[in-house]
C-alpha atoms as a PDB file:
ATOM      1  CA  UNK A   1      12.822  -0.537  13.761  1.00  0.00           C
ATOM      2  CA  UNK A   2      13.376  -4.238  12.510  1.00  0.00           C
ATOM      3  CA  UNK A   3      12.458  -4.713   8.792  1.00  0.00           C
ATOM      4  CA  UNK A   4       9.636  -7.276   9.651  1.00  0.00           C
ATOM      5  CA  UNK A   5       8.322  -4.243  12.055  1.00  0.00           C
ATOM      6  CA  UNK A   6       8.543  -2.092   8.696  1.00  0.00           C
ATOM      7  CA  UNK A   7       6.945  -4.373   6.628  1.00  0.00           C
ATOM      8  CA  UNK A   8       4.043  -4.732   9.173  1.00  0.00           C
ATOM      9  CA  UNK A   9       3.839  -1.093   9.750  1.00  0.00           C
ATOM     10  CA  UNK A  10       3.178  -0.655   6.108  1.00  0.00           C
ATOM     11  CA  UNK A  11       0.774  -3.269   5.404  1.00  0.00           C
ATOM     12  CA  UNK A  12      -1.184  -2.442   8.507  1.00  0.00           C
ATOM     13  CA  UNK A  13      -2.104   1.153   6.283  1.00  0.00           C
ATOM     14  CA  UNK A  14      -5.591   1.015   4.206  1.00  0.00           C
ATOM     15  CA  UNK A  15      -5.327  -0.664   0.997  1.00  0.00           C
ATOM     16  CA  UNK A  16      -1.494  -1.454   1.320  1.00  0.00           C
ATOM     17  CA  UNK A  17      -0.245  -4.105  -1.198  1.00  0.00           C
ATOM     18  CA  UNK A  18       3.740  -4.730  -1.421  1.00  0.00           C
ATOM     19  CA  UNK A  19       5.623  -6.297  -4.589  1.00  0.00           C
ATOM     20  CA  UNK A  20       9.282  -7.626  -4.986  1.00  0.00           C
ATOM     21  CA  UNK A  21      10.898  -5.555  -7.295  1.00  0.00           C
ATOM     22  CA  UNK A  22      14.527  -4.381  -8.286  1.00  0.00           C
ATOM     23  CA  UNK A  23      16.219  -7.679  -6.771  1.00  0.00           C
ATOM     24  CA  UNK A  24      14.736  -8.278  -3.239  1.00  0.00           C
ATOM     25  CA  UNK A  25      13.668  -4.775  -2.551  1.00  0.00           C
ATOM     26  CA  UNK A  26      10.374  -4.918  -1.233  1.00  0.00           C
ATOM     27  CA  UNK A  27       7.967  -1.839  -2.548  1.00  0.00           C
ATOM     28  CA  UNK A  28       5.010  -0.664  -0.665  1.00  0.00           C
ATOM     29  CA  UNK A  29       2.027   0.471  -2.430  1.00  0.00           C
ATOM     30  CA  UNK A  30      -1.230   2.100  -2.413  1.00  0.00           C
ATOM     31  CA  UNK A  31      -3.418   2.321  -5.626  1.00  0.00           C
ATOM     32  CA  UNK A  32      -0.183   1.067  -7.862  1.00  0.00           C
ATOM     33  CA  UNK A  33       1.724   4.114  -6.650  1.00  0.00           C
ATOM     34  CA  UNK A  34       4.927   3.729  -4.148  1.00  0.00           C
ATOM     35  CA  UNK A  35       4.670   5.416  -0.785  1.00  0.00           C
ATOM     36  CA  UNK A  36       8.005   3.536   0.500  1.00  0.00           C
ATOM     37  CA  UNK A  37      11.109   1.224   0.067  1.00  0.00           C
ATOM     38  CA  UNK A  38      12.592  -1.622   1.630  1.00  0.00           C
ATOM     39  CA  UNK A  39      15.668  -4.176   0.568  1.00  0.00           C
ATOM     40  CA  UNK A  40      18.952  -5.251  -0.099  1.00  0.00           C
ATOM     41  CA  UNK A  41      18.655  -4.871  -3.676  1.00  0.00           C
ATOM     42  CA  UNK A  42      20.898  -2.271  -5.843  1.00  0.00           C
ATOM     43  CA  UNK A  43      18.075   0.611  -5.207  1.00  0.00           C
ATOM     44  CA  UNK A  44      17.935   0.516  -1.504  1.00  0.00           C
ATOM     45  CA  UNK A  45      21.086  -2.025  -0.077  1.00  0.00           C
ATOM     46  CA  UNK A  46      19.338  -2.410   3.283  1.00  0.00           C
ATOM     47  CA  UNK A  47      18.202   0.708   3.744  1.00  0.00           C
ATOM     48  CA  UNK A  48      14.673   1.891   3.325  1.00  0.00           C
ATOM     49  CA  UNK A  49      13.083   5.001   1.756  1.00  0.00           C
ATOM     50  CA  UNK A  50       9.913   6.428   1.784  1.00  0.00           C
ATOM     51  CA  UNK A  51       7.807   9.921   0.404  1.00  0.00           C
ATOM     52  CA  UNK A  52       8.294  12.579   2.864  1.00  0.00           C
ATOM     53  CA  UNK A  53       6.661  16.455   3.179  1.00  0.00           C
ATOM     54  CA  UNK A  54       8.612  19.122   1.940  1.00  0.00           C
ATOM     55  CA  UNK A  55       9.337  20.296   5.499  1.00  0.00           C
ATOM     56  CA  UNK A  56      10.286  16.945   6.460  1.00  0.00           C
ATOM     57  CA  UNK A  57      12.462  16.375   3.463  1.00  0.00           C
ATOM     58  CA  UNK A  58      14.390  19.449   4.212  1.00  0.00           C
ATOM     59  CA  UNK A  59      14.746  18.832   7.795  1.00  0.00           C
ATOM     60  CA  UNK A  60      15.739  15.273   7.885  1.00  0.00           C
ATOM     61  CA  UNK A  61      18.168  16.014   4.931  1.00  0.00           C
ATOM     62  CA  UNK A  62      19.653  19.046   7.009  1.00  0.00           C
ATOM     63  CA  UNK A  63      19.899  17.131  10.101  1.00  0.00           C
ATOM     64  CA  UNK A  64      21.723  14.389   8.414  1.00  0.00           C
ATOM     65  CA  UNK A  65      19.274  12.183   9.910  1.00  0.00           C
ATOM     66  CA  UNK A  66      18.328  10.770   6.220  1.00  0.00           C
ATOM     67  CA  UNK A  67      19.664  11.239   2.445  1.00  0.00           C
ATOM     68  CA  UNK A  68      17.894  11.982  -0.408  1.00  0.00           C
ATOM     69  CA  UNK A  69      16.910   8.908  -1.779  1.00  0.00           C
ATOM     70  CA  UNK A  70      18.820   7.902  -4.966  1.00  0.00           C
ATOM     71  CA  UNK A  71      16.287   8.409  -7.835  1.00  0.00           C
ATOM     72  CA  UNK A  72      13.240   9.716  -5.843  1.00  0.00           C
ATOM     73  CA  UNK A  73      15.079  12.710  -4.157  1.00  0.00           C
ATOM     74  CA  UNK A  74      13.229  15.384  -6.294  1.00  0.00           C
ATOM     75  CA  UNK A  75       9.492  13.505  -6.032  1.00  0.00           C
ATOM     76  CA  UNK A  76      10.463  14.095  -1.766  1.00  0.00           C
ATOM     77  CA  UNK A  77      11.724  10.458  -0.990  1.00  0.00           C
ATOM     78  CA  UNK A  78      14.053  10.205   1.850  1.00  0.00           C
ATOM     79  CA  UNK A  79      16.470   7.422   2.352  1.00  0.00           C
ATOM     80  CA  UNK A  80      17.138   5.900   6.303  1.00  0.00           C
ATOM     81  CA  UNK A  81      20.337   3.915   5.844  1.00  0.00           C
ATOM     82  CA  UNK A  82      20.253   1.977   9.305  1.00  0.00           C
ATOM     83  CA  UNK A  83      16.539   1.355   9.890  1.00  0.00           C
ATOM     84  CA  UNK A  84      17.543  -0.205  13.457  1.00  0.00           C
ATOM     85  CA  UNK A  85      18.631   2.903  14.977  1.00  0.00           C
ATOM     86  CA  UNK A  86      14.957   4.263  14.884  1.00  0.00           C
ATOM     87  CA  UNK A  87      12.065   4.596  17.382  1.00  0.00           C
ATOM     88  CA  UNK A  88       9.424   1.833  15.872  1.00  0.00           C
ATOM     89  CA  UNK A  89       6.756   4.855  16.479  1.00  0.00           C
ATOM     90  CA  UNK A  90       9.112   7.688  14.373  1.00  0.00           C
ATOM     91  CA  UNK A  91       8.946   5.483  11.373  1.00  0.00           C
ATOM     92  CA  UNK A  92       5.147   3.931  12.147  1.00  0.00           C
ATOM     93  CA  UNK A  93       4.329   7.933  11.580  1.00  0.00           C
ATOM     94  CA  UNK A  94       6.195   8.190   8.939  1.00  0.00           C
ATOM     95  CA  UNK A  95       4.969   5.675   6.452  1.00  0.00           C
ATOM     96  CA  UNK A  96       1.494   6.571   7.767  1.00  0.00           C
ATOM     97  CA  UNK A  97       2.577  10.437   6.267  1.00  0.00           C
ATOM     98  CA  UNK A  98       3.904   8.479   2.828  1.00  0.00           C
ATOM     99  CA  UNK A  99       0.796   6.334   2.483  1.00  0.00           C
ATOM    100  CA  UNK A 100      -1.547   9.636   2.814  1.00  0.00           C
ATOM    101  CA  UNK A 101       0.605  11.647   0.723  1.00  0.00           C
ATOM    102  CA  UNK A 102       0.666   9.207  -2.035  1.00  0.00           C
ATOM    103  CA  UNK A 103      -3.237   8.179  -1.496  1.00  0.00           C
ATOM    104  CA  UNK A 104      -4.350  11.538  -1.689  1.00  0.00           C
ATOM    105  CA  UNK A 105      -2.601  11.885  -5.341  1.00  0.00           C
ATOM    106  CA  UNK A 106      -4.890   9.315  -6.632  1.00  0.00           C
ATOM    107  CA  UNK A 107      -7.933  10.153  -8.502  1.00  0.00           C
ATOM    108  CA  UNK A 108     -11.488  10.352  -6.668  1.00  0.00           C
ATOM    109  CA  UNK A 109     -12.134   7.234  -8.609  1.00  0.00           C
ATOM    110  CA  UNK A 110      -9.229   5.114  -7.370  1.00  0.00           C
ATOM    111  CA  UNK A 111      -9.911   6.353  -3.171  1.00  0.00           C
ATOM    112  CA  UNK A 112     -13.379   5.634  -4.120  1.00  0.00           C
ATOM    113  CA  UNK A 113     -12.104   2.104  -5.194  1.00  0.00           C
ATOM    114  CA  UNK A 114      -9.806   2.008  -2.310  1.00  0.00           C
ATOM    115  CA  UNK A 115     -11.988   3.259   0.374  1.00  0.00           C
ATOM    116  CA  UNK A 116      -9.789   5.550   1.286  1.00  0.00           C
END
């Protein structure tokens, strides 16, 4: 996956905003909250990370297919180190995951707000 496939996979989810932040890392967003990570900035250096499920955290940590991501590791972030060597669809899924796990922490207000 390309980075401008990323950043249109993201925005394509419901209520997705993005913001520049840490350098040029670009963070995606739902409600305020982060549900993934792209950038050459400190944070990321042109990787990208996102929230995972436990079950996927463990088994793309085990696999080596992903790292924990610095800082967000115990919240269930993953880091992908070479986006490129992904299936567009893998990651398309993935950030869809992120995006519900995140939205579905917000209060019943916020979705409500959201329409989500």
């Amino acid at each position: 996956m390309t980075p401008k496939a990323f950043h249109e996979a993201a925005m394509a989810l419901p209520a997705a905003t993005m913001t520049v932040q840490w350098g040029d890392d670009q963070v995606y967003k739902v409600g305020g909250k982060m549900f993934a990570v792209i950038g050459t900035g400190v944070t990321h250096g042109g990787g990208a990370s996102f929230k995972v499920s436990d079950v996927a955290y463990e088994v793309l940590i085990e696999t080596g297919r992903a790292i924990a991501a610095p800082y967000l590791a115990r919240a269930k972030w993953v880091k992908i180190a070479d986006l490129a060597s992904f299936d567009d669809a893998e990651v398309a899924d993935w950030l869809k995951t992120a995006h519900a796990l995140v939205s579905a922490k917000l209060t019943k207000k916020a979705r409500a707000e959201l329409r989500l």
